[in-house]
C-alpha atoms as a PDB file:
ATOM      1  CA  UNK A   1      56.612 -58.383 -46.320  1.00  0.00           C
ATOM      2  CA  UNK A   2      58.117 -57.366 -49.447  1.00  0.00           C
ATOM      3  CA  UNK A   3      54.795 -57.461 -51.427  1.00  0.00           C
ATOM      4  CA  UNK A   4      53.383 -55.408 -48.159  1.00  0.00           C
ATOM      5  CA  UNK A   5      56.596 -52.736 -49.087  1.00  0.00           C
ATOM      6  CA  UNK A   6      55.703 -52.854 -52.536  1.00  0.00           C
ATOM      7  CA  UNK A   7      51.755 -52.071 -52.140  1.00  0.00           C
ATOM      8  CA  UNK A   8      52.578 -48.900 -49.913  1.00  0.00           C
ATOM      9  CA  UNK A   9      55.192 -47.826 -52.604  1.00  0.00           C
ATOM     10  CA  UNK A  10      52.377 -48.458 -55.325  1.00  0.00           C
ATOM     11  CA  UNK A  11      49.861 -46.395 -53.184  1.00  0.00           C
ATOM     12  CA  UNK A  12      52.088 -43.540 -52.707  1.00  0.00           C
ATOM     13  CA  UNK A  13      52.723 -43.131 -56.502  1.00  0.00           C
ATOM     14  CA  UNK A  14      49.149 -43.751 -57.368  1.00  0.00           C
ATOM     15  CA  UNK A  15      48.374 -40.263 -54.814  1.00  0.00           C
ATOM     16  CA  UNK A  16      51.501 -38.183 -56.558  1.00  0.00           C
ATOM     17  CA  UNK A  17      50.472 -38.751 -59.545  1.00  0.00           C
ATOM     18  CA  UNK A  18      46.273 -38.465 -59.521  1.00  0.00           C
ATOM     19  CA  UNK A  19      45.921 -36.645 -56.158  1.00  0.00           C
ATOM     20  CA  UNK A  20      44.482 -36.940 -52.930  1.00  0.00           C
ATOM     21  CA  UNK A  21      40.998 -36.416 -54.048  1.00  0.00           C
ATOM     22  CA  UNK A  22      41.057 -38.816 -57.160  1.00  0.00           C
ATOM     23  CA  UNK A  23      43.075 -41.459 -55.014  1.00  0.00           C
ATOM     24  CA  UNK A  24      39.994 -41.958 -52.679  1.00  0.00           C
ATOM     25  CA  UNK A  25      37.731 -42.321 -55.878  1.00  0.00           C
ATOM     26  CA  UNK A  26      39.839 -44.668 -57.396  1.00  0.00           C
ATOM     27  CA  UNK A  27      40.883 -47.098 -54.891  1.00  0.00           C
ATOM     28  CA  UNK A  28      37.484 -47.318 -51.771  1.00  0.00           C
ATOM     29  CA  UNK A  29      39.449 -48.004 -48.418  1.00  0.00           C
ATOM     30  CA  UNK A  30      37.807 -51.877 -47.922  1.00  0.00           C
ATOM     31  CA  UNK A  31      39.898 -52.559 -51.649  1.00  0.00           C
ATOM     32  CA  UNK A  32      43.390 -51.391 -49.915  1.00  0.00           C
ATOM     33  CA  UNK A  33      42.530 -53.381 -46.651  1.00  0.00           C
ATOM     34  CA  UNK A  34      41.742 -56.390 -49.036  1.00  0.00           C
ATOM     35  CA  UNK A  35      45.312 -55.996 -50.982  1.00  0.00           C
ATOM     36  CA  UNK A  36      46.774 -55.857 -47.335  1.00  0.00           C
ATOM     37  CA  UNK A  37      45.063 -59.417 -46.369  1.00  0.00           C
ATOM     38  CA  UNK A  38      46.022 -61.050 -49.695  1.00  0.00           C
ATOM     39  CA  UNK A  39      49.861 -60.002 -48.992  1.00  0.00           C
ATOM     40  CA  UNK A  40      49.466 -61.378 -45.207  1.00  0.00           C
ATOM     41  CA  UNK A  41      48.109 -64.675 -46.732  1.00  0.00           C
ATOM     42  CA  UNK A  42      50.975 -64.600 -49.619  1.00  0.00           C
ATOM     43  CA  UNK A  43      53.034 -64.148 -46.657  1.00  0.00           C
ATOM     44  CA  UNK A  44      52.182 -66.734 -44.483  1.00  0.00           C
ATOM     45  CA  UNK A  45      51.765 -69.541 -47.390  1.00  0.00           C
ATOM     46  CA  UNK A  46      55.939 -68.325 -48.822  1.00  0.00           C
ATOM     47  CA  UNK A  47      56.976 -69.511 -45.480  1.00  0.00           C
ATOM     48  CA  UNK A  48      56.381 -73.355 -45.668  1.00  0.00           C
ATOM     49  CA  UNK A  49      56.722 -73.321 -49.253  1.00  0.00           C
ATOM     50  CA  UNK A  50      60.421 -71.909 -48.079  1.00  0.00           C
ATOM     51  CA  UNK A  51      60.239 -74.467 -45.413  1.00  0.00           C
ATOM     52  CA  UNK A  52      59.584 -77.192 -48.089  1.00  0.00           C
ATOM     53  CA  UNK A  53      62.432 -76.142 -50.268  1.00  0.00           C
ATOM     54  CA  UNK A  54      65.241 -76.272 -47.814  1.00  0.00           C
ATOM     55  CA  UNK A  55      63.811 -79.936 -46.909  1.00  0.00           C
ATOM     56  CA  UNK A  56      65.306 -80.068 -43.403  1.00  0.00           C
ATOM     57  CA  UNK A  57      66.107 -83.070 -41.953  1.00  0.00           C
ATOM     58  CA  UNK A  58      64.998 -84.424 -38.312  1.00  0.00           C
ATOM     59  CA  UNK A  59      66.405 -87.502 -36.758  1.00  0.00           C
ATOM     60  CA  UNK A  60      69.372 -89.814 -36.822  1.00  0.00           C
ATOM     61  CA  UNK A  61      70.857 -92.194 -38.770  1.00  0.00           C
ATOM     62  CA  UNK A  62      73.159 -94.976 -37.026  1.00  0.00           C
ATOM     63  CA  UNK A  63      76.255 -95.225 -39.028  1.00  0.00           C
ATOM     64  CA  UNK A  64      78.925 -97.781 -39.068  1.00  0.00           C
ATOM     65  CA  UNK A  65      82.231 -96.666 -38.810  1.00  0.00           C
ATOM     66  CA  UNK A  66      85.689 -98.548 -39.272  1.00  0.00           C
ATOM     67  CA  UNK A  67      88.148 -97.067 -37.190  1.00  0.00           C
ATOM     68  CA  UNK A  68      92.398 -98.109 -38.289  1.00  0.00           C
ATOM     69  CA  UNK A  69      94.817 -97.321 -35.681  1.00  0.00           C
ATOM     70  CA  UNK A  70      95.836 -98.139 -32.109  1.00  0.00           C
ATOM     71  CA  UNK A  71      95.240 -96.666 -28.416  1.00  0.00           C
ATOM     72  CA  UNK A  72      98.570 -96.377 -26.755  1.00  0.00           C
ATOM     73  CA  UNK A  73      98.448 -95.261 -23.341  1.00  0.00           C
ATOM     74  CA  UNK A  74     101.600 -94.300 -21.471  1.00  0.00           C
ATOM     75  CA  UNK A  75     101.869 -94.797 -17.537  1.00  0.00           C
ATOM     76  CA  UNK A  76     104.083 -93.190 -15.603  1.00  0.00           C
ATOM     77  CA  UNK A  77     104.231 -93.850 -11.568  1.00  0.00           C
ATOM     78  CA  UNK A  78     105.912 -90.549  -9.855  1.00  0.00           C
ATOM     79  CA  UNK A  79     105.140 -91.897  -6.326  1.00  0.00           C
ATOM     80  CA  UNK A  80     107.639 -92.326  -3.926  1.00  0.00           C
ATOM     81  CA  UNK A  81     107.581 -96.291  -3.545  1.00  0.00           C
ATOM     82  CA  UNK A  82     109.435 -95.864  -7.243  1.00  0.00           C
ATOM     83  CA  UNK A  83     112.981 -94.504  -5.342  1.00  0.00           C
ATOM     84  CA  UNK A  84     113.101 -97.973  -3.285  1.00  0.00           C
ATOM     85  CA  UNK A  85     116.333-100.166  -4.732  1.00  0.00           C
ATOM     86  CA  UNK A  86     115.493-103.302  -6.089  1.00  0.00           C
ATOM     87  CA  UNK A  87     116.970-106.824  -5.202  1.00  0.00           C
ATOM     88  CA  UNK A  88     119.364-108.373  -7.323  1.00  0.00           C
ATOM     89  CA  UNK A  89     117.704-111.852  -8.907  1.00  0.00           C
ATOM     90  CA  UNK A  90     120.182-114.610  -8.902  1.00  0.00           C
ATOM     91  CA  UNK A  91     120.026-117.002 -11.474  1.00  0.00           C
ATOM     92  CA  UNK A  92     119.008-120.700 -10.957  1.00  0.00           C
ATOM     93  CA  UNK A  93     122.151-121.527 -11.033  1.00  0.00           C
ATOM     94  CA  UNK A  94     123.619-119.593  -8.053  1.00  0.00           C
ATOM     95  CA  UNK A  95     121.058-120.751  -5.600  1.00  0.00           C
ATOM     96  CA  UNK A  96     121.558-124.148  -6.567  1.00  0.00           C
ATOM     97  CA  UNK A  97     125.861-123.441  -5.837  1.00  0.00           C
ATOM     98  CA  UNK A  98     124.562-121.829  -2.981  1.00  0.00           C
ATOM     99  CA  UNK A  99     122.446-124.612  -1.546  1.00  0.00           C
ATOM    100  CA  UNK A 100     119.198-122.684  -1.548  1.00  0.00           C
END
């Protein structure tokens, strides 16, 4: 594209400077088409060659990974079985003085 921009701003000089007459002389209309191919071809090859140079990458790689730390998960049970009163636990002791 930019050697595209560049030929037109070439041209345009080249017809200031000589004139519109002279211009056609100079440069035949199939020699300007021909410029405008060979900067469409430079074109088209600067794109995988900028391709090429980025090398970009496709893929995956399995990596191993060593992780330190620990999960800790907190539970918390809000239901309503939690505001029942527990039973007192008597020791081995008592239910033997007891006769249980």
């Amino acid at each position: 594209m930019l050697f595209y921009l560049c030929l037109q701003k070439k041209d345009k000089l080249v017809k200031t400077v000589c004139g519109e007459a002279l211009y056609a002389e100079l440069i035949p209309t199939a020699r300007r088409g021909q410029a405008e191919a060979e900067s469409s071809a430079a074109a088209r090859g600067a794109v995988p060659a900028d391709s090429a140079l980025m090398q970009p990458r496709w893929g995956f790689q399995w990596e191993d990974i060593t992780r330190k730390g620990i999960d800790v998960i907190v539970a918390i049970d809000v239901s309503q079985s939690m505001l029942a009163e527990d039973i007192k636990t008597q020791s081995p002791g008592a239910r033997q003085a007891q006769g249980v």
